[in-house]
C-alpha atoms as a PDB file:
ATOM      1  CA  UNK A   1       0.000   0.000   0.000  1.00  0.00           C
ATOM      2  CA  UNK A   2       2.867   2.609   0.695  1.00  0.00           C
ATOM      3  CA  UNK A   3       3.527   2.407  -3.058  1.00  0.00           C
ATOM      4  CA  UNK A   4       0.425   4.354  -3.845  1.00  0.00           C
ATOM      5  CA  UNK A   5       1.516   7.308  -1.527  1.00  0.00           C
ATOM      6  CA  UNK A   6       2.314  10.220  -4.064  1.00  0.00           C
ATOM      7  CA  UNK A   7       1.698   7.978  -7.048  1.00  0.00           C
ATOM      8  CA  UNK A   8       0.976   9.335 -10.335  1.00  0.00           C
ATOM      9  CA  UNK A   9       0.205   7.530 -13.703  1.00  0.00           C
ATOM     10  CA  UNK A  10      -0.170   9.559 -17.020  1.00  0.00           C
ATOM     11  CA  UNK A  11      -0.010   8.279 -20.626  1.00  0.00           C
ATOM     12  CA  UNK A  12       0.141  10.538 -23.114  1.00  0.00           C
ATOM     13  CA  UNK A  13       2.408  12.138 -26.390  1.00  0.00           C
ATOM     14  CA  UNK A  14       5.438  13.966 -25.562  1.00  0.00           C
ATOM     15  CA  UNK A  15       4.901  18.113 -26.329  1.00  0.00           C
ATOM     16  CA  UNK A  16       8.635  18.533 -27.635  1.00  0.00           C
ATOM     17  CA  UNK A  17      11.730  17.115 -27.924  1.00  0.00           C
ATOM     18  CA  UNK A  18      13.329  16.276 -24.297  1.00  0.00           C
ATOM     19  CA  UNK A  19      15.739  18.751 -23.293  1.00  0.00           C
ATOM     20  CA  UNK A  20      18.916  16.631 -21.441  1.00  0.00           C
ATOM     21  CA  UNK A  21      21.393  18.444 -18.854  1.00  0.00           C
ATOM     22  CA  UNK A  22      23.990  17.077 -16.836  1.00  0.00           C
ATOM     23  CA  UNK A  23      24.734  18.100 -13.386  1.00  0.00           C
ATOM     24  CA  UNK A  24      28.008  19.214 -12.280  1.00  0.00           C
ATOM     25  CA  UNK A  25      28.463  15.822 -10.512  1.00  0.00           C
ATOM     26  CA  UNK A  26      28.073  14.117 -14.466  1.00  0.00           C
ATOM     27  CA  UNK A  27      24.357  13.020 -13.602  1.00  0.00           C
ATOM     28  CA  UNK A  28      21.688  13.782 -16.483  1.00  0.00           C
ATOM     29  CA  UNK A  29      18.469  14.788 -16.102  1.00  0.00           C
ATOM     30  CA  UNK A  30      16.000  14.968 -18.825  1.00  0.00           C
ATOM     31  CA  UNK A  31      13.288  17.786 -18.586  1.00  0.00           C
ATOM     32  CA  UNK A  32       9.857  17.347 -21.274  1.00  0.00           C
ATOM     33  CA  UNK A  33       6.056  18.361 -21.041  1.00  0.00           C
ATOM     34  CA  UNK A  34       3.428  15.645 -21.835  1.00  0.00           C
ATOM     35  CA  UNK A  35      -0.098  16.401 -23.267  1.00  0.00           C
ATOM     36  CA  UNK A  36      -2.911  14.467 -22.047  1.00  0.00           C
ATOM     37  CA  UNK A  37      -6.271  13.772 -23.689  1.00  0.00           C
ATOM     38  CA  UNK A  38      -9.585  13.756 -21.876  1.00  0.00           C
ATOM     39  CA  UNK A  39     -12.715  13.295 -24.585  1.00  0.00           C
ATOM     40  CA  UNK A  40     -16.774  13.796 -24.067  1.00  0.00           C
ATOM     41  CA  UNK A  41     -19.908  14.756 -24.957  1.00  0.00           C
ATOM     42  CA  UNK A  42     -21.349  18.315 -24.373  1.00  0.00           C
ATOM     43  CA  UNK A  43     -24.724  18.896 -24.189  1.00  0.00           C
ATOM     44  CA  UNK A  44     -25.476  19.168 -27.770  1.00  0.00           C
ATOM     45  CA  UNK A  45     -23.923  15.552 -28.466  1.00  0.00           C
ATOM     46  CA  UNK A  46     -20.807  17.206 -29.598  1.00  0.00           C
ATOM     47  CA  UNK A  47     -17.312  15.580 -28.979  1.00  0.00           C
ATOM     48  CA  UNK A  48     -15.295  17.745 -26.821  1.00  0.00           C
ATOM     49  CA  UNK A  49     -11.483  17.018 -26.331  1.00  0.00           C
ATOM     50  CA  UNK A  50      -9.536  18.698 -23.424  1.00  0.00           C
ATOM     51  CA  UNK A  51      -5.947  18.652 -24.009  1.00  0.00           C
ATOM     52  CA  UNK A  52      -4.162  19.037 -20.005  1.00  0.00           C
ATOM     53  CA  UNK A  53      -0.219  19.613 -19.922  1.00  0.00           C
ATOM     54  CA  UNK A  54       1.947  17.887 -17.643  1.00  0.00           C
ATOM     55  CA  UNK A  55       5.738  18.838 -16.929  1.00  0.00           C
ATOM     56  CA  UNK A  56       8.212  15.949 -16.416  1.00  0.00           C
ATOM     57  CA  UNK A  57      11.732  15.521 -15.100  1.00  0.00           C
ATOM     58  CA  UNK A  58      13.530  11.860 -15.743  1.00  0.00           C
ATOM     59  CA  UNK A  59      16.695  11.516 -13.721  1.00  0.00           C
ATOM     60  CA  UNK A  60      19.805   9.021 -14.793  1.00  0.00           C
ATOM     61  CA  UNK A  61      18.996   6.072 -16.730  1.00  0.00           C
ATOM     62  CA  UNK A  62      15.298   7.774 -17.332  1.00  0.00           C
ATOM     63  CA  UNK A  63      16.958  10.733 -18.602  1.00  0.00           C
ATOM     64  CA  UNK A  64      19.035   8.844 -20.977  1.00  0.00           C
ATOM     65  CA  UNK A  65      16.112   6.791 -21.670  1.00  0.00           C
ATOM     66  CA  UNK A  66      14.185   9.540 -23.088  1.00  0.00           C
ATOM     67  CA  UNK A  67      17.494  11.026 -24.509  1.00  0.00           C
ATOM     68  CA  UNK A  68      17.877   7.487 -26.737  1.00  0.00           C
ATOM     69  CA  UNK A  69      14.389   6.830 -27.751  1.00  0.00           C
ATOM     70  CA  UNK A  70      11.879   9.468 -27.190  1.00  0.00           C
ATOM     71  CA  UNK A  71      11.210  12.042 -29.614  1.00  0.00           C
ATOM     72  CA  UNK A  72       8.680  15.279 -29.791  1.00  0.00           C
ATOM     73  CA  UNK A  73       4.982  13.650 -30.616  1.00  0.00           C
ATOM     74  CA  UNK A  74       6.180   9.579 -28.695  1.00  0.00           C
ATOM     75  CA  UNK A  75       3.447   8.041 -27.118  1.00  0.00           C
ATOM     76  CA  UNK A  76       4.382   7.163 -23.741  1.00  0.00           C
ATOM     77  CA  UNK A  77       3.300   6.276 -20.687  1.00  0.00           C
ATOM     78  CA  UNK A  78       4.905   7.286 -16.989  1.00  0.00           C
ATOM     79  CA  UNK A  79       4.950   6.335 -13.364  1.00  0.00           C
ATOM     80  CA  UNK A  80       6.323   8.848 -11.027  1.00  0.00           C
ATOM     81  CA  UNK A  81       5.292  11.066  -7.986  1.00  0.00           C
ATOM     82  CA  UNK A  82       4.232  14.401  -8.205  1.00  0.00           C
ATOM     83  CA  UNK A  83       6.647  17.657  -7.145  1.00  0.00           C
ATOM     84  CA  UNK A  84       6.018  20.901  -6.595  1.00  0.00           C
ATOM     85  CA  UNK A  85       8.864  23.392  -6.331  1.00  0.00           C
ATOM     86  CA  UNK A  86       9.092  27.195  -6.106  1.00  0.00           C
ATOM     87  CA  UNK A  87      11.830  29.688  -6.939  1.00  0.00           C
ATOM     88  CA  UNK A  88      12.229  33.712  -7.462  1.00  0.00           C
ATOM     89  CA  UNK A  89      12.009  34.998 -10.889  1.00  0.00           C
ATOM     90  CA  UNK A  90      14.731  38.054 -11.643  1.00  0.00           C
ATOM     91  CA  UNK A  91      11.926  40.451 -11.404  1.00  0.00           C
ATOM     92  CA  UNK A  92      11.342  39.225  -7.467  1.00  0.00           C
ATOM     93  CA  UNK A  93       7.992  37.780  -8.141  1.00  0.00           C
ATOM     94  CA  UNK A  94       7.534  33.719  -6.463  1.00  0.00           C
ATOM     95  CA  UNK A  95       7.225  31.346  -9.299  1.00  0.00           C
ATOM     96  CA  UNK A  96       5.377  28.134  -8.559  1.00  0.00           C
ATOM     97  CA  UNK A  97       6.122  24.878 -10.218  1.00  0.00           C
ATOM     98  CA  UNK A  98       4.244  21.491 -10.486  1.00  0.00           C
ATOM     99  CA  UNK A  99       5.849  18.380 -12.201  1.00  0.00           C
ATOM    100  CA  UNK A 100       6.230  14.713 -12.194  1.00  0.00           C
ATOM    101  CA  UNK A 101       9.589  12.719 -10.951  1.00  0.00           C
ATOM    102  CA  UNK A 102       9.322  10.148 -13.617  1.00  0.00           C
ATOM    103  CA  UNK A 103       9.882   6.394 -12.088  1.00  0.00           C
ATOM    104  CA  UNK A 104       8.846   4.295 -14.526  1.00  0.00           C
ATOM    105  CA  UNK A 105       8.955   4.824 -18.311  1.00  0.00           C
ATOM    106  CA  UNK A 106       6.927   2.560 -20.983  1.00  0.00           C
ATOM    107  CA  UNK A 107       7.232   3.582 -24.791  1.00  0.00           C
ATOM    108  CA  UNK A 108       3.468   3.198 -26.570  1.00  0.00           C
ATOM    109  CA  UNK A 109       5.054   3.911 -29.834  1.00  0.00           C
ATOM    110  CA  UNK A 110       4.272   1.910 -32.499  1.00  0.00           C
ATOM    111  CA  UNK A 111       7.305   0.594 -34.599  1.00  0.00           C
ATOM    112  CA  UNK A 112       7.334   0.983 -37.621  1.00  0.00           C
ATOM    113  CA  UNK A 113       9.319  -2.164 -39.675  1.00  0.00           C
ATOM    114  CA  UNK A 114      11.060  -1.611 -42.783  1.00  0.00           C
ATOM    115  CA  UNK A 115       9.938  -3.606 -45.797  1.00  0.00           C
END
């Protein structure tokens, strides 16, 4: 049960390309947003899609992960816990920041085999 504490599960297409850092101790970490697709019915019968963004952050082997194999547009799907952070712009205003450690990473891409 103490694996569902702060447990988020999202899958979705990646927004852009993933940007990858490294630390100044040589770690990477791997920074990209996800969009996420909720679909229904208003109340004219009409289809209605909501599109919600979701920030990520890989670290390590996750970062590298997306790095290798993940490209603006993959269809992925994530297991992490969610973050929120907060920081002071330059012009003194408090930024606030929600994202998602990513834990678990499974590509939903379809391949594509060369004939």
């Amino acid at each position: 049960m103490s694996d569902l504490k702060n447990s988020i599960q999202l899958i979705g297409n990646l927004g852009r390309d993933p940007e990858i850092h490294e630390t100044s101790t040589g770690k990477k970490v791997s920074r990209v947003s996800i969009a996420t697709n909720e679909s229904y019915k208003n109340k004219d019968g009409e289809r209605v899609v909501q599109t919600q963004w979701h920030n990520l952050v890989a670290w390590g082997h996750h970062a590298v992960y997306f790095e290798t194999y993940l490209q603006k547009g993959s269809f992925i799907g994530i297991r992490g816990k969610l973050t929120h952070r907060s920081y002071e712009a330059t012009d003194g205003t408090k930024k606030n920041f929600t994202e998602v450690v990513v834990k678990e990473i499974l590509n939903l891409t379809p391949q594509q085999v060369a004939v």
